[in-house]
N, C-alpha and C. Protein backbone atom coordinates (compact mmCIF):
# COMPACT_ATOMS: atom_id res chain seq x y z
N UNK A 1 116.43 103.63 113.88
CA UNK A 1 116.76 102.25 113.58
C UNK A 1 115.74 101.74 112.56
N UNK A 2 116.05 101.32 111.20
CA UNK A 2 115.20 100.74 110.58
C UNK A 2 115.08 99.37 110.74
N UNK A 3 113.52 99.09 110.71
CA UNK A 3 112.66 97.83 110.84
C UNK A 3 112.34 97.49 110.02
N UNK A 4 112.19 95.74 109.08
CA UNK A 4 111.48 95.33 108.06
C UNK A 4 110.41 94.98 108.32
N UNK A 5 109.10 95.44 108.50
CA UNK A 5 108.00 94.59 108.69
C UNK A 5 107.01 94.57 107.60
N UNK A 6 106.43 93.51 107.23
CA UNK A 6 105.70 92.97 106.10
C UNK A 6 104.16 93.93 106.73
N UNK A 7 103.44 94.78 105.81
CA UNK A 7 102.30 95.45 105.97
C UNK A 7 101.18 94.93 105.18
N UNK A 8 100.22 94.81 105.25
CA UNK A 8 99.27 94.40 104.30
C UNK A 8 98.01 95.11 104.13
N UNK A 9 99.01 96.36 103.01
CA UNK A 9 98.55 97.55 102.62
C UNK A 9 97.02 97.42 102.04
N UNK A 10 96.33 96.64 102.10
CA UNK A 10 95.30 96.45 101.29
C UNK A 10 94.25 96.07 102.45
N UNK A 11 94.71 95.86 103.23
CA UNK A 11 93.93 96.19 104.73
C UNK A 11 93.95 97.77 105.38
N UNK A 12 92.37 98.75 105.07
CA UNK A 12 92.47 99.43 105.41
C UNK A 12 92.55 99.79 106.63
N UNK A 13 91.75 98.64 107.60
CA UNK A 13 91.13 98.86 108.88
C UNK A 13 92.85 99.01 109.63
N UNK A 14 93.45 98.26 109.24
CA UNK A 14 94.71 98.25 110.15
C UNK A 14 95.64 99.61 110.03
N UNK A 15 96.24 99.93 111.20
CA UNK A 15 96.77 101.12 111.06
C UNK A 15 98.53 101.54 111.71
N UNK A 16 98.67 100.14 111.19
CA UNK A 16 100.43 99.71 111.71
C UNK A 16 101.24 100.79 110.69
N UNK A 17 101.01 100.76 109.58
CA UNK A 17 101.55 101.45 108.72
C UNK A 17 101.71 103.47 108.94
N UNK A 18 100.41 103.57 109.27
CA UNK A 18 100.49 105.05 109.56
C UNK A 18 100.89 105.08 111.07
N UNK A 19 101.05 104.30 111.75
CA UNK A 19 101.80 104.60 113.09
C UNK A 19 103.25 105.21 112.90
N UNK A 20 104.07 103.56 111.78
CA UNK A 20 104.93 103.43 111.90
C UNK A 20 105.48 104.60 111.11
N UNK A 21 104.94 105.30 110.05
CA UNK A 21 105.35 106.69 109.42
C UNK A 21 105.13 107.61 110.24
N UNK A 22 104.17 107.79 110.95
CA UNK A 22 104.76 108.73 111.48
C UNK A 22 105.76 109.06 112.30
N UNK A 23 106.16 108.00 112.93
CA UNK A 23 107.02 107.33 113.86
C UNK A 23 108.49 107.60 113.25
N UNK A 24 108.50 107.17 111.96
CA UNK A 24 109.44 107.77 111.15
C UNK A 24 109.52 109.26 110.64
N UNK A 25 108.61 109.96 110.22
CA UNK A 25 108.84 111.23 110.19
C UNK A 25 109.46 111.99 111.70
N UNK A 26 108.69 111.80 112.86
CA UNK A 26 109.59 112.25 113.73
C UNK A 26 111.12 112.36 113.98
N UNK A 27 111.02 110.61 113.80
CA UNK A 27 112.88 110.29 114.23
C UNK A 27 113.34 111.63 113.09
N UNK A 28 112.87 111.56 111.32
CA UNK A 28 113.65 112.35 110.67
C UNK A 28 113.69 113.50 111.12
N UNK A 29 112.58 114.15 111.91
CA UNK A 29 112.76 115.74 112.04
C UNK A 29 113.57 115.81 113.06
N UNK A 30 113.71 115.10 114.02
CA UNK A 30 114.68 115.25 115.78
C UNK A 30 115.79 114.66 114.89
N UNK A 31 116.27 114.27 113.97
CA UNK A 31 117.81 113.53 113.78
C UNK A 31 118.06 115.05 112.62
N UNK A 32 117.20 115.55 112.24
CA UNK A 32 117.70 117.13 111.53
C UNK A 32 117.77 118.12 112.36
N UNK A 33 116.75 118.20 113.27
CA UNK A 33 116.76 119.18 114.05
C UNK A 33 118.47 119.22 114.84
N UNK A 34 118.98 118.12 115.30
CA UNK A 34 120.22 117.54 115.82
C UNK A 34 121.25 117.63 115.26
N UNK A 35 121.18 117.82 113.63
CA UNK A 35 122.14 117.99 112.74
C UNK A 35 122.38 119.30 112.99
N UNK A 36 121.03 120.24 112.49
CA UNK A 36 121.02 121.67 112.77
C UNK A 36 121.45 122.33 113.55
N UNK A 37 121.56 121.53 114.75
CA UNK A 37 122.65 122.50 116.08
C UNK A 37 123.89 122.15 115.87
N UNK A 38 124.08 120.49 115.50
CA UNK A 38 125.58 120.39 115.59
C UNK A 38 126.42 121.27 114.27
N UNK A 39 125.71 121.07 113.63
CA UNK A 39 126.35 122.47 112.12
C UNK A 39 126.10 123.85 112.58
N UNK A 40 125.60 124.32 113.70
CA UNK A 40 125.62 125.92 113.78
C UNK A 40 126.89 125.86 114.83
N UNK A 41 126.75 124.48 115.73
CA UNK A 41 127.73 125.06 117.09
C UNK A 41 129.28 124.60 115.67
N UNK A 42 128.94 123.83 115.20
CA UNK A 42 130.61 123.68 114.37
C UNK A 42 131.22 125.30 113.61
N UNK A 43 130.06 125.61 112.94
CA UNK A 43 130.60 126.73 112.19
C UNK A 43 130.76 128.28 113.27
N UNK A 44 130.06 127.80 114.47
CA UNK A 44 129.99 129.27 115.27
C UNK A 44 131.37 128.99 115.91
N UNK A 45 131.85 127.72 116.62
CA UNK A 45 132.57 127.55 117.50
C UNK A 45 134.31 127.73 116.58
N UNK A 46 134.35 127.41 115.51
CA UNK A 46 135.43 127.59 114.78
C UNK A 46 136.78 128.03 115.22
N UNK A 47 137.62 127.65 115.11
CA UNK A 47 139.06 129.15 115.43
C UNK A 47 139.50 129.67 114.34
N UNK A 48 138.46 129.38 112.90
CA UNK A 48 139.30 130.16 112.46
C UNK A 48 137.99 129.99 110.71
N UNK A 49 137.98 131.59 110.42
CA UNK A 49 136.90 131.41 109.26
C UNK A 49 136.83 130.27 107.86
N UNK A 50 137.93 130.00 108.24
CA UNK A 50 138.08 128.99 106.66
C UNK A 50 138.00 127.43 107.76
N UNK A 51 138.08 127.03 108.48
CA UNK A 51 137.30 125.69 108.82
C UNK A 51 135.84 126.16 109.38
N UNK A 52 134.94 126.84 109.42
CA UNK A 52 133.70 127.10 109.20
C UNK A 52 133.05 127.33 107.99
N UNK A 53 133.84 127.39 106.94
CA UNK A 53 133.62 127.23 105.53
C UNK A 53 133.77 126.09 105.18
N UNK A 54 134.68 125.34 105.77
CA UNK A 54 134.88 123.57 105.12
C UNK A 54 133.63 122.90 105.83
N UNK A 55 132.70 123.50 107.20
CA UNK A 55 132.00 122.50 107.57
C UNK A 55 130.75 122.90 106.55
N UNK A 56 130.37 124.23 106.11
CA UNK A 56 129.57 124.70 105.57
C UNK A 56 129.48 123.52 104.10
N UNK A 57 130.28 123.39 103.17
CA UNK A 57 130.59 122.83 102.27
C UNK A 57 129.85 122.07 102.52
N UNK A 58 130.60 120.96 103.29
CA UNK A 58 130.64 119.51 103.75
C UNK A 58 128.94 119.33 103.61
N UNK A 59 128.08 120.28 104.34
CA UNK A 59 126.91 120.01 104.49
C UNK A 59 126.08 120.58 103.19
N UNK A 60 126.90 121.18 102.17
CA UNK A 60 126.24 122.26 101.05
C UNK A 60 125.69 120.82 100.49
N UNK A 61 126.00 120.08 100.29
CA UNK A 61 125.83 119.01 98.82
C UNK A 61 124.64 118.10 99.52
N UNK A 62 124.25 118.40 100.34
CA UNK A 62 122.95 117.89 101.06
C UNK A 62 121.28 118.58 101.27
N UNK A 63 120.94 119.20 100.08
CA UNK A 63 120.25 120.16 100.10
C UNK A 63 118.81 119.19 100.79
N UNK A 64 118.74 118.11 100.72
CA UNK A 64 117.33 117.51 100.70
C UNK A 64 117.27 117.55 102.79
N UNK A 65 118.53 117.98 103.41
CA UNK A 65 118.26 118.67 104.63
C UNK A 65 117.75 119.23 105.00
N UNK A 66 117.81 120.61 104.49
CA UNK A 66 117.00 122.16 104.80
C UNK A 66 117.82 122.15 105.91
N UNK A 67 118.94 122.94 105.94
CA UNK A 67 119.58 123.43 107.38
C UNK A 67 120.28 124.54 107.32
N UNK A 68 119.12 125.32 106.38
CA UNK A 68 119.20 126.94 106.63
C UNK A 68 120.87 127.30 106.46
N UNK A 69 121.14 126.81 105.15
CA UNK A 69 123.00 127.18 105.02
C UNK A 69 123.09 128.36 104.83
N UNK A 70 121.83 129.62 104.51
CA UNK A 70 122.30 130.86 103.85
C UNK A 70 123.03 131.91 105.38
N UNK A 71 122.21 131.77 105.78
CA UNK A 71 122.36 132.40 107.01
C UNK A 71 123.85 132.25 107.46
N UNK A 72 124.08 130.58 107.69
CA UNK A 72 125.73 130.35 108.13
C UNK A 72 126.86 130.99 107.19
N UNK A 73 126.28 130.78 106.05
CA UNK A 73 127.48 131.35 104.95
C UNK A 73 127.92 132.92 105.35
N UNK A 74 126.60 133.62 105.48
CA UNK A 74 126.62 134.63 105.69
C UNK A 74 127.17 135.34 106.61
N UNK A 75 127.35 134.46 108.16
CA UNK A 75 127.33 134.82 109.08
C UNK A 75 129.68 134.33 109.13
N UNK A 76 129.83 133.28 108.00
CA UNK A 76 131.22 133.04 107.95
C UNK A 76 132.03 134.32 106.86
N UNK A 77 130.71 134.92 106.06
CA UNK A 77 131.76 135.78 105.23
C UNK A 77 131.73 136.92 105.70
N UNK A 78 131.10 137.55 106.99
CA UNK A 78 130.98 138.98 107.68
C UNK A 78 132.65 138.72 108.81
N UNK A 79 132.76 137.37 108.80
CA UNK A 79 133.71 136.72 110.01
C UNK A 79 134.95 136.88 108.83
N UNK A 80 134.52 136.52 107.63
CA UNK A 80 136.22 136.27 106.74
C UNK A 80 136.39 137.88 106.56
N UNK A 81 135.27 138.94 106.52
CA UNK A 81 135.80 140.34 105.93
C UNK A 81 136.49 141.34 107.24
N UNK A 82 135.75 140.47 108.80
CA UNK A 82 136.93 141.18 109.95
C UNK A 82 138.20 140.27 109.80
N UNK A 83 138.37 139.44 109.52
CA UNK A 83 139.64 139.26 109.19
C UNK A 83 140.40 139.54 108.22
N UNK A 84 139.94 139.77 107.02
CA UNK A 84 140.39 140.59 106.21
C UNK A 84 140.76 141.82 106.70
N UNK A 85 139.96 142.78 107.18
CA UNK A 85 140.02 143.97 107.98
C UNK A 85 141.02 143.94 108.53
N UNK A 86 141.32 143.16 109.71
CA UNK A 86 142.32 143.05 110.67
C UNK A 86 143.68 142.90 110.03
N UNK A 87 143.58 142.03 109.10
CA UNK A 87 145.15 141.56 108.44
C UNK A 87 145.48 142.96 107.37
N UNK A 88 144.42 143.77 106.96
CA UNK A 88 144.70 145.11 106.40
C UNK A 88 145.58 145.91 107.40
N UNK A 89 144.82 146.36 108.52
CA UNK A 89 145.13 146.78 109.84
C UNK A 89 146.70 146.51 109.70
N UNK A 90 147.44 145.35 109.96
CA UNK A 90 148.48 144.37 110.41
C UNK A 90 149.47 144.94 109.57
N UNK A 91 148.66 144.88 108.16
CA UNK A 91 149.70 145.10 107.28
C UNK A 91 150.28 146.77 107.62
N UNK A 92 149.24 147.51 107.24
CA UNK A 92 149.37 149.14 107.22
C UNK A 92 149.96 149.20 108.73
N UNK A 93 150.24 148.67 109.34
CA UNK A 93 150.97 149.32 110.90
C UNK A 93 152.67 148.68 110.43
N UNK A 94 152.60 147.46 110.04
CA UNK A 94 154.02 146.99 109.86
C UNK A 94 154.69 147.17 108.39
N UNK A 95 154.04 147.44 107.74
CA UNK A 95 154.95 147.92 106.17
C UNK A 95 155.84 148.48 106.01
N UNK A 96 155.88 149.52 106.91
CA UNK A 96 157.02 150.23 106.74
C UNK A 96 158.72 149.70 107.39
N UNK A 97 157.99 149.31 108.46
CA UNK A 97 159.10 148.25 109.76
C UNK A 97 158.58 147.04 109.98
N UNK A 98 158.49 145.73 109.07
CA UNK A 98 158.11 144.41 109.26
C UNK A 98 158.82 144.08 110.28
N UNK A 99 157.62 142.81 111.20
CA UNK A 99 158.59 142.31 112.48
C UNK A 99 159.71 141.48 112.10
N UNK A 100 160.66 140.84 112.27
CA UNK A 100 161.69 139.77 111.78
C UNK A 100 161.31 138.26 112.32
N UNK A 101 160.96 137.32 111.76
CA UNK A 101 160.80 136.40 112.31
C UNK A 101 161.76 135.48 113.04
N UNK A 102 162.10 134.84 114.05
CA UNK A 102 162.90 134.29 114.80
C UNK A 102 163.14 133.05 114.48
């Protein structure tokens, strides 16, 4: 929650100011740290590799985060190449006799 309070930076003895930063650096690291799980459980929990790529995005254009995107990317394109795999699989069993759709 941001607060306006008037400081009177030119008073060294007082030490409202470095309370209140640090006070603020915390909140920022626990409100990233918080981001950081909710973007791993989004992209882990997925049903399906291409909406774990849209959350990836979503968060790409936010670099001044740091929330370790290489790793997730990485961990969505080992997920898009078993599905690739699988739909290879799918194909090479039914090519010859496709199912008929109903």
């Amino acid at each position: 929650m941001a607060k306006k309070k008037n400081y009177d930076l030119l008073d060294h003895r007082r030490q409202e100011f470095e309370v209140d930063y640090e006070d603020f650096l915390r909140s920022v690291e626990m409100l990233q740290n918080k981001l950081q799980k909710f973007m791993e459980t989004c992209v882990e929990k997925q049903s399906s590799t291409w909406k774990g790529l849209l959350v990836l995005k979503r968060f790409e254009d936010m670099p001044q985060l740091q929330l370790e995107l290489e790793e997730k990317w990485f961990k969505c394109l080992i997920s898009y190449g078993r599905d690739l795999e699988n739909i290879r699989k799918q194909y090479q069993k039914h090519k010859d006799n496709p199912p008929c759709a109903a």
